[in-house]
Protein backbone atom coordinates (compact mmCIF):
# COMPACT_ATOMS: atom_id res chain seq x y z
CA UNK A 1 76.35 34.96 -126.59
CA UNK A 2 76.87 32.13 -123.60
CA UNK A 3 80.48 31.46 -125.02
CA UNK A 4 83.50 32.26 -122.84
CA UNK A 5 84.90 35.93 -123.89
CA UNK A 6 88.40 35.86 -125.46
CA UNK A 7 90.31 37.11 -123.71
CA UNK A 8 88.65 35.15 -120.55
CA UNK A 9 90.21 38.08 -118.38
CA UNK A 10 88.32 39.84 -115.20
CA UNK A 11 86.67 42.83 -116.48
CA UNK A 12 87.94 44.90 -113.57
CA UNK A 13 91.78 43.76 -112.98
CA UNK A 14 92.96 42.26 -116.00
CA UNK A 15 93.56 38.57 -113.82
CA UNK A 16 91.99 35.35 -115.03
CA UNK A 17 88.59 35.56 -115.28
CA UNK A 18 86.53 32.41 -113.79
CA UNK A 19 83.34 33.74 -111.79
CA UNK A 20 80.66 34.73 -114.91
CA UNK A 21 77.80 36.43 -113.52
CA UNK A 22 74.39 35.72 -115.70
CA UNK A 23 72.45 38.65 -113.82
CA UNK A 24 74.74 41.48 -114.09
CA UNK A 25 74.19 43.46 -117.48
CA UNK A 26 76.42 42.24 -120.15
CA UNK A 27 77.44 38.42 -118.37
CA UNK A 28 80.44 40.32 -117.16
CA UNK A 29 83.46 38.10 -115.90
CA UNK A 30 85.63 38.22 -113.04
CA UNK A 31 88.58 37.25 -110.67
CA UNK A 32 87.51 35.70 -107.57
CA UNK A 33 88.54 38.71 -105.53
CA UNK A 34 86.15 41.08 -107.73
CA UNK A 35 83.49 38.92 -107.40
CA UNK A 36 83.20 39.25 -104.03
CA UNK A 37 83.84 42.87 -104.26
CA UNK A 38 81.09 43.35 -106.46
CA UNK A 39 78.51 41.45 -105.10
CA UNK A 40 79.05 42.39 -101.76
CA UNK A 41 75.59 44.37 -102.17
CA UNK A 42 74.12 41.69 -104.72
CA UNK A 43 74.75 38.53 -102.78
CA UNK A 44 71.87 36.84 -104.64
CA UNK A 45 72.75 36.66 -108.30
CA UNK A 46 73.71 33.57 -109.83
CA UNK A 47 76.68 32.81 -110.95
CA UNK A 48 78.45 30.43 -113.24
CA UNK A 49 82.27 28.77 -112.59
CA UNK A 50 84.82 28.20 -115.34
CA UNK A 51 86.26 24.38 -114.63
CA UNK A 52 89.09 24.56 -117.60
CA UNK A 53 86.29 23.08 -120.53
CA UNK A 54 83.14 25.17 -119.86
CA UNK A 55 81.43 27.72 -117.35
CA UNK A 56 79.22 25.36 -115.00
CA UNK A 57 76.86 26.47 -112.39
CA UNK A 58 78.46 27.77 -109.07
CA UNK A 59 77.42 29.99 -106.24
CA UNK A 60 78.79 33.77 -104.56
CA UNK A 61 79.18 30.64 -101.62
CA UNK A 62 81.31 29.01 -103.43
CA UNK A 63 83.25 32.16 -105.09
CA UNK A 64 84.08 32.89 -100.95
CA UNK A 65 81.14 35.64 -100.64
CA UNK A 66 80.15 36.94 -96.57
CA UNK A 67 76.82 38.23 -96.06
CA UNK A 68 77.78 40.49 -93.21
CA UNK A 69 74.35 41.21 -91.63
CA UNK A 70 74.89 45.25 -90.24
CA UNK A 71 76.82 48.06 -91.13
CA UNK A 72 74.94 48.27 -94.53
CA UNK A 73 76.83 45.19 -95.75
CA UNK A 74 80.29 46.08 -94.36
CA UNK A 75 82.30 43.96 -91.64
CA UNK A 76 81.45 44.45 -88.12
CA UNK A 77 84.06 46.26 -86.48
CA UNK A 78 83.79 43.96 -83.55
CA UNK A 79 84.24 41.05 -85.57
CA UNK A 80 80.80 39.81 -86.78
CA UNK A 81 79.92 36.07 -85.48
CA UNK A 82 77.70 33.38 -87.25
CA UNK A 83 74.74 32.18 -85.79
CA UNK A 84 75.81 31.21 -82.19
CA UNK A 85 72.03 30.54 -81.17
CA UNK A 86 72.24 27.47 -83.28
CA UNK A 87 73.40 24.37 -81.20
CA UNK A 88 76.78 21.48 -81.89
CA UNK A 89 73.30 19.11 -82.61
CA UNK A 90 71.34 21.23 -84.76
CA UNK A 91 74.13 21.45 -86.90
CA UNK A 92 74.54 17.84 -87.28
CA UNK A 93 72.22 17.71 -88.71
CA UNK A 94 69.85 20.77 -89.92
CA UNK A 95 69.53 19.94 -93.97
CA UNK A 96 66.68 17.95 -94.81
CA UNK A 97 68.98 16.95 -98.16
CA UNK A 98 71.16 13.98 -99.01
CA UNK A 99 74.40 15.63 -100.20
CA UNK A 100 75.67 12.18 -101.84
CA UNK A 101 76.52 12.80 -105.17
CA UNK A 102 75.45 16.90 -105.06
CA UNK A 103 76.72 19.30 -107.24
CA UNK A 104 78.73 21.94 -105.19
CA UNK A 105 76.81 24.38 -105.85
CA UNK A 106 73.90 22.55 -103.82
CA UNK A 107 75.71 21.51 -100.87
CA UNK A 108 75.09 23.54 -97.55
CA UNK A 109 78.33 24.20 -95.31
CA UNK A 110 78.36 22.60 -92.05
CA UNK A 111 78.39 24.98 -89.92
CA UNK A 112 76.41 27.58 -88.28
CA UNK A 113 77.00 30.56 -90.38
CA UNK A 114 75.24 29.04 -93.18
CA UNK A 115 71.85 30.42 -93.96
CA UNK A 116 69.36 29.73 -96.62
CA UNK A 117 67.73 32.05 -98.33
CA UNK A 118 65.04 32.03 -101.04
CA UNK A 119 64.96 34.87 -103.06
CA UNK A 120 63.03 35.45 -106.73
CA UNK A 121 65.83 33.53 -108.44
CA UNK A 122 65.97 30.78 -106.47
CA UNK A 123 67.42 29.09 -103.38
CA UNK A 124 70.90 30.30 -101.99
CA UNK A 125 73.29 29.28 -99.33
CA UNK A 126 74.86 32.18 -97.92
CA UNK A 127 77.43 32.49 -95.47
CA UNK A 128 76.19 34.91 -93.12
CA UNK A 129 78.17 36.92 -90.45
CA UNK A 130 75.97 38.79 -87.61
CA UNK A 131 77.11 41.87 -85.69
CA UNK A 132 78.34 41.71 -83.21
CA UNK A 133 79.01 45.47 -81.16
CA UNK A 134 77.52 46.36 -78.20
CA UNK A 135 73.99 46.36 -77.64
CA UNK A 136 73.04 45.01 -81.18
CA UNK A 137 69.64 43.72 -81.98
CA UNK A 138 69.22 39.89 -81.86
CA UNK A 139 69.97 38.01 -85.17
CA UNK A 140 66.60 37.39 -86.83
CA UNK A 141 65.82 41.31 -86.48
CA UNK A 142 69.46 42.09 -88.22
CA UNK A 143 68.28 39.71 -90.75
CA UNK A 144 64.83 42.07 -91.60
CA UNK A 145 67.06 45.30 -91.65
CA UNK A 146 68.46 43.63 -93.93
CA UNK A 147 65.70 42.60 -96.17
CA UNK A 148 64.91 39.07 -95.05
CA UNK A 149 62.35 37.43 -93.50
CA UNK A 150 63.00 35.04 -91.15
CA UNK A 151 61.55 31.73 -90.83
CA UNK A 152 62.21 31.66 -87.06
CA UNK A 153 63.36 34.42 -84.24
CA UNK A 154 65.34 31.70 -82.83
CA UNK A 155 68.30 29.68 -84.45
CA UNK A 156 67.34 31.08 -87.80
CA UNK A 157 68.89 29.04 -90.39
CA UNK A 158 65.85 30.03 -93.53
CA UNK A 159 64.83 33.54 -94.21
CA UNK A 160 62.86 35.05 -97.25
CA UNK A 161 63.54 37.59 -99.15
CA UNK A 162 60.77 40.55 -99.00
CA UNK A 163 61.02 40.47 -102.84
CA UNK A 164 60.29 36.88 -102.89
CA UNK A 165 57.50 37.66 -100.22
CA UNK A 166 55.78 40.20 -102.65
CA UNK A 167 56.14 38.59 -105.78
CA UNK A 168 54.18 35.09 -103.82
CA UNK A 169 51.30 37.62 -103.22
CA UNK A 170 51.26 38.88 -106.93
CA UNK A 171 51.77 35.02 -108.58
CA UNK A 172 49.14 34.09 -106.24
CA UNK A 173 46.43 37.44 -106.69
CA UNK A 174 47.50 37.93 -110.51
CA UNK A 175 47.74 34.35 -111.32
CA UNK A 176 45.77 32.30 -109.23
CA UNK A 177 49.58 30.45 -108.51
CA UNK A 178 49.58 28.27 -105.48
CA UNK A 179 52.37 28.03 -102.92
CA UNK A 180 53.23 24.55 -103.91
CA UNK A 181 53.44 26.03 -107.28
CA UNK A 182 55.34 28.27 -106.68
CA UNK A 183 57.93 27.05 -104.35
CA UNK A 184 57.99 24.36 -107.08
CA UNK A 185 59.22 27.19 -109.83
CA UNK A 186 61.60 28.55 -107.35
CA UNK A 187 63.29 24.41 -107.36
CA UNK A 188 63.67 24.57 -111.07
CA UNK A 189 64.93 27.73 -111.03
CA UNK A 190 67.36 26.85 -108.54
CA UNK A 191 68.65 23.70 -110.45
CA UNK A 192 66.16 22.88 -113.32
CA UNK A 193 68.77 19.38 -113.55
CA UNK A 194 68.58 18.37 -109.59
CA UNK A 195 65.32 20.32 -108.38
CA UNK A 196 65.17 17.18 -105.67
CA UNK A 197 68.36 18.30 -104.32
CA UNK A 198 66.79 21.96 -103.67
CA UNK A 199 66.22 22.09 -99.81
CA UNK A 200 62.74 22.00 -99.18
CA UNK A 201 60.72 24.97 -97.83
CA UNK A 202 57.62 24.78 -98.86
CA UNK A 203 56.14 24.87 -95.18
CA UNK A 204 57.99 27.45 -94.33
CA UNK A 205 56.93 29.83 -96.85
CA UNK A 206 53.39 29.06 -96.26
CA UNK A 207 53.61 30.39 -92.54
CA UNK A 208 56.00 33.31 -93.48
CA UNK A 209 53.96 34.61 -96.13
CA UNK A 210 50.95 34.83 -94.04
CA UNK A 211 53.15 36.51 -91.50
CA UNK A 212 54.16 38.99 -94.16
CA UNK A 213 50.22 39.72 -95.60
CA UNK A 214 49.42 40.79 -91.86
CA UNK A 215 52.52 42.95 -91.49
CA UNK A 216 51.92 44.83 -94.47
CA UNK A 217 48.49 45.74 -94.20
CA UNK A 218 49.43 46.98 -90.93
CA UNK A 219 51.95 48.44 -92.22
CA UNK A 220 49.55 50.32 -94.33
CA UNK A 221 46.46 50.63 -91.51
CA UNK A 222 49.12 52.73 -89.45
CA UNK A 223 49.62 50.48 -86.79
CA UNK A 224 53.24 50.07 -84.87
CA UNK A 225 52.40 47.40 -82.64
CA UNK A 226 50.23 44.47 -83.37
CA UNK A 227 46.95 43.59 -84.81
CA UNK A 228 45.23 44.20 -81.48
CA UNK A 229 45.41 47.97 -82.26
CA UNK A 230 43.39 47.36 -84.81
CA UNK A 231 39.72 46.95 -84.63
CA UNK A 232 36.69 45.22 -86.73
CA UNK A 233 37.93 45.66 -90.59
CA UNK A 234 40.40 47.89 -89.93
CA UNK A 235 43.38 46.11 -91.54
CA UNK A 236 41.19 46.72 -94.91
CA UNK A 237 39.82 49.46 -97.42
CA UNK A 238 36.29 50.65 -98.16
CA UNK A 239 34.91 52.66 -101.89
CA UNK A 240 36.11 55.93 -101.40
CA UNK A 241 33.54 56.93 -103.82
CA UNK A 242 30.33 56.04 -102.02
CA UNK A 243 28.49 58.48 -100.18
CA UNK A 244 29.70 58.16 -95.88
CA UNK A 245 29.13 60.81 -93.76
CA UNK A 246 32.13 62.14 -91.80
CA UNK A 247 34.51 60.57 -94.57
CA UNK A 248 33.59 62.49 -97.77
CA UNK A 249 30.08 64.23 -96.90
CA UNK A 250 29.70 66.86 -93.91
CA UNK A 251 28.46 65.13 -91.00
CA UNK A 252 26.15 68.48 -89.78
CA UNK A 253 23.33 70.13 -91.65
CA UNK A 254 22.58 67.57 -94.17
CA UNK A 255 19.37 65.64 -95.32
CA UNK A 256 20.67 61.70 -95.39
CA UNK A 257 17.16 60.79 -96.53
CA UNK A 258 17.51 62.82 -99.88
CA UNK A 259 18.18 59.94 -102.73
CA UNK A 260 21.45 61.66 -103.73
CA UNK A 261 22.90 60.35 -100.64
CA UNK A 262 21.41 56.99 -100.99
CA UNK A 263 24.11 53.62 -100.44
CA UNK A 264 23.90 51.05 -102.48
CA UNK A 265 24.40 47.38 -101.40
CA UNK A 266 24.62 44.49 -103.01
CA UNK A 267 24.66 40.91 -101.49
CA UNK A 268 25.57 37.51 -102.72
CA UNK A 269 26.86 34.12 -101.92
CA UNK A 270 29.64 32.16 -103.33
CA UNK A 271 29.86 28.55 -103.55
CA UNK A 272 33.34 28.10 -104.86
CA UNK A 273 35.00 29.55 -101.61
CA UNK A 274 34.68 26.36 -99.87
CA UNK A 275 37.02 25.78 -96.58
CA UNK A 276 37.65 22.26 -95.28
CA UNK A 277 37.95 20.98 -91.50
CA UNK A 278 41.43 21.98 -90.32
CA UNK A 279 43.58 18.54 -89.46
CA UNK A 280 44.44 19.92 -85.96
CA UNK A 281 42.36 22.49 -85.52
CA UNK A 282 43.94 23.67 -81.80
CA UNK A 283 47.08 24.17 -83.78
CA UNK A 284 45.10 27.48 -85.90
CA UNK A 285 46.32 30.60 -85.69
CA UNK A 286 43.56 33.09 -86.21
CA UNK A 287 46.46 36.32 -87.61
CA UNK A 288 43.74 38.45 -88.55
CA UNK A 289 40.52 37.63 -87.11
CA UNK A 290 37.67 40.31 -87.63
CA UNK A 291 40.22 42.73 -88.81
CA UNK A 292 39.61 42.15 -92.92
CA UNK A 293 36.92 41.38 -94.54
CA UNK A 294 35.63 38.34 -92.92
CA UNK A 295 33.53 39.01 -89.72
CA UNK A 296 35.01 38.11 -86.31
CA UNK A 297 34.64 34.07 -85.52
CA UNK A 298 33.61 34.60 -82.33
CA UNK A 299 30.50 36.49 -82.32
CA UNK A 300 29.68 35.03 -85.25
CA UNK A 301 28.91 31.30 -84.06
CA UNK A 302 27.21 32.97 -80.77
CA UNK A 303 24.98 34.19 -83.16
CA UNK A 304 24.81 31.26 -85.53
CA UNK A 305 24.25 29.22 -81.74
CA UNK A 306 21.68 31.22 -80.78
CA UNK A 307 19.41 32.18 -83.68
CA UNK A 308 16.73 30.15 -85.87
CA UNK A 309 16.81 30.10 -89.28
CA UNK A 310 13.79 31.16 -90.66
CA UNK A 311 12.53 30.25 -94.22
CA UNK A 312 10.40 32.50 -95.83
CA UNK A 313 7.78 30.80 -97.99
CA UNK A 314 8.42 31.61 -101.71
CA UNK A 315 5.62 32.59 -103.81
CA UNK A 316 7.98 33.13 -106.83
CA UNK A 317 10.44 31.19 -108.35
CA UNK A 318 12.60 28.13 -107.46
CA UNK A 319 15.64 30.23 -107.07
CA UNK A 320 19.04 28.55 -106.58
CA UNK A 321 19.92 30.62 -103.12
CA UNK A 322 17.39 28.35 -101.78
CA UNK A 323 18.26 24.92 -102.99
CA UNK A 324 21.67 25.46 -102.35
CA UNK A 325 20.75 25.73 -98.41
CA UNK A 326 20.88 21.74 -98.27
CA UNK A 327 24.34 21.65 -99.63
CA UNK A 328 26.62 18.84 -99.16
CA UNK A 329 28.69 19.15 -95.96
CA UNK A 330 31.09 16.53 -95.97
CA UNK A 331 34.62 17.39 -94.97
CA UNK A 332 33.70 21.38 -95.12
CA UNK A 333 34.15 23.71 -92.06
CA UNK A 334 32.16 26.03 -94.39
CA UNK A 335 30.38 25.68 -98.05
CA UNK A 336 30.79 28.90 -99.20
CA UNK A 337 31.07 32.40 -98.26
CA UNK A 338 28.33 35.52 -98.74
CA UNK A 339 28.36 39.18 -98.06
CA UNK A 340 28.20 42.64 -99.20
CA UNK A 341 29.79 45.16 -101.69
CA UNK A 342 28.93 48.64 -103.02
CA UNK A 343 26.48 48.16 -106.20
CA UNK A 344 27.99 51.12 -108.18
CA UNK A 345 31.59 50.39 -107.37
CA UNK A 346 31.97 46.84 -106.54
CA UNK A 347 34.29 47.21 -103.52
CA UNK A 348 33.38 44.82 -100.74
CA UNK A 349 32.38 46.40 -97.32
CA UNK A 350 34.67 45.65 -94.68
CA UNK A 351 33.61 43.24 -92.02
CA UNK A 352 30.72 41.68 -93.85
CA UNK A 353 31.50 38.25 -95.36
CA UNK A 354 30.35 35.36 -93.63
CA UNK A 355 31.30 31.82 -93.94
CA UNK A 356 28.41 29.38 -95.14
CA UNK A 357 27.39 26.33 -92.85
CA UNK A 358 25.05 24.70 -94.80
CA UNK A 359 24.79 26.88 -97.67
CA UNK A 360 23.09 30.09 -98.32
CA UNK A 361 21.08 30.31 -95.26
CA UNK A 362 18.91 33.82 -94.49
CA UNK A 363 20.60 33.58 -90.72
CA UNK A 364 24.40 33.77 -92.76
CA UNK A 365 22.99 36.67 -95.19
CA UNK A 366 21.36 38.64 -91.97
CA UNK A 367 24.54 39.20 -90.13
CA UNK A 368 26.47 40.06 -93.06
CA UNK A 369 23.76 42.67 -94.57
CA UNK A 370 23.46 44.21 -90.36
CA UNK A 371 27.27 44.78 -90.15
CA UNK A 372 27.71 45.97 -94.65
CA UNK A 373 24.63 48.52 -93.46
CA UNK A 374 26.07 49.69 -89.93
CA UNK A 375 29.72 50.50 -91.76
CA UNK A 376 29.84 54.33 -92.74
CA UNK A 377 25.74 54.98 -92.49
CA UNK A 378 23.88 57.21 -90.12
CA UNK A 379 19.93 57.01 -89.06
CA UNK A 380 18.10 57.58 -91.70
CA UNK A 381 20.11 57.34 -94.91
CA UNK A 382 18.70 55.18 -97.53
CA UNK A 383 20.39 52.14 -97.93
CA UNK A 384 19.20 50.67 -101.48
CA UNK A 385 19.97 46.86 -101.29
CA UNK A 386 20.24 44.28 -104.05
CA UNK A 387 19.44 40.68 -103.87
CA UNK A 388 18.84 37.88 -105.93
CA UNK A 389 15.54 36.55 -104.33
CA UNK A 390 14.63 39.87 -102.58
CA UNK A 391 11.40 39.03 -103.27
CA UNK A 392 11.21 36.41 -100.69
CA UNK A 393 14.13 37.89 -98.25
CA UNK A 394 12.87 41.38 -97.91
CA UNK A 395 9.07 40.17 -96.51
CA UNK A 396 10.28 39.50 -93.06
CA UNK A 397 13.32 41.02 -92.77
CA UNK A 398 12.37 43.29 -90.16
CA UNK A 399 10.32 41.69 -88.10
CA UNK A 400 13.41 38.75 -87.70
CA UNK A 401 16.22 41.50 -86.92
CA UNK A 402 14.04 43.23 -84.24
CA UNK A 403 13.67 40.07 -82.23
CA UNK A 404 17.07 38.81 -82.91
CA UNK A 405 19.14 39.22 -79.79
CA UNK A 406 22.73 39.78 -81.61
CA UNK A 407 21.95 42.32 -84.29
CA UNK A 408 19.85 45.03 -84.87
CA UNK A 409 19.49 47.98 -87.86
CA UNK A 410 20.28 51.40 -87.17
CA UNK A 411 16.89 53.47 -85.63
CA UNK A 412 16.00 55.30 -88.71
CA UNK A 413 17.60 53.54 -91.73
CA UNK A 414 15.56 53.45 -95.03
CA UNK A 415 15.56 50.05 -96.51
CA UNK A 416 14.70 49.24 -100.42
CA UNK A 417 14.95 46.35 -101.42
CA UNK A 418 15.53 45.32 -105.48
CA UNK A 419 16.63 42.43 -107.37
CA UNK A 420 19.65 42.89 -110.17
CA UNK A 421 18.68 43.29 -114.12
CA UNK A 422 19.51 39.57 -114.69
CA UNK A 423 18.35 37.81 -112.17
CA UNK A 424 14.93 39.68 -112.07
CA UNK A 425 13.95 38.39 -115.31
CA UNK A 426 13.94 34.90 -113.59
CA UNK A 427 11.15 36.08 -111.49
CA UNK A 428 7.59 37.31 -111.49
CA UNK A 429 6.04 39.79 -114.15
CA UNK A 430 5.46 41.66 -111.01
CA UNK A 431 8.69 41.36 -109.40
CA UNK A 432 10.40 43.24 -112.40
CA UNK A 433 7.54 46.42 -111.57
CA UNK A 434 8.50 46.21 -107.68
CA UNK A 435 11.82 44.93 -107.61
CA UNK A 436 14.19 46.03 -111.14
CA UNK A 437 16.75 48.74 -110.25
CA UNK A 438 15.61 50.91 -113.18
CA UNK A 439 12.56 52.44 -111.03
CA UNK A 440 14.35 52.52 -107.77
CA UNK A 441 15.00 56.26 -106.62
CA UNK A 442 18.77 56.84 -106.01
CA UNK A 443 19.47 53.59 -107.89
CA UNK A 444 20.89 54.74 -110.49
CA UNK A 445 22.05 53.66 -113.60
CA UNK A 446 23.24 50.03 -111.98
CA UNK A 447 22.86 46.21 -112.58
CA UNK A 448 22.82 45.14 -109.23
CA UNK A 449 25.16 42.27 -110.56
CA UNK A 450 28.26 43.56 -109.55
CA UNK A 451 29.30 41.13 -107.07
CA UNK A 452 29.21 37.91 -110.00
CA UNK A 453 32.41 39.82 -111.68
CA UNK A 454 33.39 39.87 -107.83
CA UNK A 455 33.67 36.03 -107.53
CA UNK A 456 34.90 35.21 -111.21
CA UNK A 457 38.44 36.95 -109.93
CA UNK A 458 38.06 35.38 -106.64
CA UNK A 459 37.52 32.05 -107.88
CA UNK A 460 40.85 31.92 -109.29
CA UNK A 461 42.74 32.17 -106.15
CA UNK A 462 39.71 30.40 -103.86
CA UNK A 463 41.20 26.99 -104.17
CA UNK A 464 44.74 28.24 -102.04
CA UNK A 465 42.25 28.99 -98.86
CA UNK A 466 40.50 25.59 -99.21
CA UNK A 467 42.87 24.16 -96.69
């Protein structure tokens, strides 16, 4: 299959046939002029050059390939340009790469139309052409109607692909893949003989992909400006399925004390998510900040600042939750993370994780229960709530939040406390009686456990937020 066809002719004007493209169906071969013809809309497939003995890796570069940047590929009919924001000394030296001794395929041109570009398969130099006709949009904004990312809006000389943005996101969801990881595939795909001569953007992608997270989701929250539209959890999704008045029950004439209506929380902490001290911490830029998941900084350490933790005295078992409050702290901005998620569904509640100080502390789990309660409830709906040591939680739960200066419970909401099936049995006799979700009205038919499948999937990617 990988040997030379016979006749080596181009497939589309009969001339000598030396460009072999490995990502067009059938490894079809062509002229040099074809091969720019026909991948004047495919700039990034790979392509293979024949040097009299065998077909050796080239580049569209190489094969005399323009990226023109406007016009939906075609020349500018004022002429196009390269990059003219890029300075005589950056191009002196841009490349972080020792060309000594590089394959020609590897080797960037030196001068300022060359762009890199990673895409799925790999790093590319292109040789990009900008329009250029009257009133055009600057050069890293042609570069996203076209499809790429840039790493900078000034002097752009690296841009992403948004299919090499989206598949990151899925290698790193799916398969727990880091960014080191997978910038390092991306090298060996690239040259899987010289991966140290791959230019090295492993930085760059780390920055651009967070960039690209934010855009999307506001992308898909509505917004056409910036993440200040947006306000607490916003940027995110809640269960469509539980019961929230205005969203899929009738906000008039209804009784939101009847059990049918009843939420059901469940709250939990996670160890695993640990976060450690940023190296230059005024260098942090907070993208998202209150608008996810995660509650808003801010707020949060006035609270932290100005509230006691109070430990309830346990008169049931040792439980872990409680040991785990004199966690090691060393090098750790936070030791884990807690919060809140629907007990029939498992879908966490927006704006109601918390990060851990010095581990699972009743102040941490108080603001995140206050803020999972106050999303998508109205007074007096009962809100059924799981814990694992509810037992010693729930006795003066009440009593803390109505002197606490910083949060408060809705007038009128109907708290129950309960423990899940498993952990329950690590308790009292009389804790199952009070506590077990089996003789809780409006319960249902429920563990109360949902949230440990919740951290076995987020385990697997927890170690790329560690920092």
């Amino acid at each position: 299959m990988e040997a030379p066809p016979e006749p080596r002719d181009c497939i589309l004007c009969g001339a000598d046939g030396i460009f072999w493209c490995t990502e067009c169906a059938h490894w079809l071969v062509f002229c040099t002029m074809c091969c720019q013809a026909e991948h004047k809309h495919r700039p990034f497939h790979r392509v293979e050059q024949w040097n009299g003995t065998f077909f050796e890796e080239s580049s569209l570069q190489l094969a005399g390939l323009v990226l023109h940047v406007g016009h939906g590929g075609k020349h500018c009919p004022a002429g196009g340009c390269s990059n003219d924001e890029v300075t005589t000394e950056e191009e002196d030296d841009w490349e972080d790469v020792d060309q000594d001794g590089c394959p020609p395929n590897l080797q960037a041109l030196k001068n300022r139309s060359c762009l890199i570009v990673v895409h799925t398969n790999g790093i590319h130099y292109c040789n990009v052409q900008y329009c250029r006709c009257p009133g055009v949009d600057n050069s890293h904004i042609q570069l996203m109607q076209a499809g790429m990312f840039p790493a900078t809006t000034k002097a752009t000389r690296t841009a992403f692909t948004f299919q090499v943005l989206d598949d990151f996101i899925w290698d790193n969801v799916e398969c727990g893949t880091s960014a080191m990881n997978f910038y390092s595939k991306l090298h060996h795909i690239t040259s899987n003989a010289f991966p140290h001569l791959v230019p090295d953007r492993y930085r760059e992608l780390l920055r651009v992909a967070r960039m690209w997270r934010l855009l999307k989701l506001l992308k898909w929250q509505g917004s056409h400006m910036s993440a200040e539209d947006a306000g607490p959890g916003e940027l995110v999704l809640f269960c469509p399925a539980c019961p929230q008045p205005g969203i899929n029950i009738l906000e008039d004439a209804t009784d939101y004390s009847h059990w049918t209506l009843a939420r059901s929380l469940v709250m939990d902490g996670n160890f695993k998510a640990e976060h450690m001290h940023p190296k230059d911490a005024g260098s942090e830029a907070w993208l998202m900040d209150g608008k996810g998941y995660m509650v808003a900084s801010q707020p949060y350490k006035e609270y932290l600042s100005g509230t006691k933790n109070v430990v309830e005295i346990s008169d049931c078992s040792n439980h872990r939750a409680v040991n785990q409050a004199n966690a090691n702290r060393q090098q750790l901005a936070s030791t884990g993370i807690g919060g809140c998620a629907c007990a029939q569904h498992g879908c966490f509640v927006l704006h109601a994780m918390v990060n851990f100080q010095k581990g699972e502390q009743q102040v941490n789990m108080d603001y995140a229960l206050v803020h999972a309660i106050r999303h998508g409830t109205v007074p007096g709906q009962q809100v059924i709530h799981f814990y694992d040591i509810n037992c010693q939680y729930s006795k003066g739960l009440e009593r803390q939040l109505h002197a606490n200066a910083y949060i408060s419970m809705p007038d009128g909401m109907q708290i129950c406390p309960g423990i899940g099936l498993w952990h329950v049995h690590g308790h009292r006799t009389e804790c199952f009686a009070q506590y077990a979700p089996n003789f809780i009205v409006g319960a249902g038919r429920v563990d109360g456990e949902i949230m440990e499948t919740l951290w076995s999937s987020l385990n697997i990617i927890s170690p790329s937020a560690r920092g």
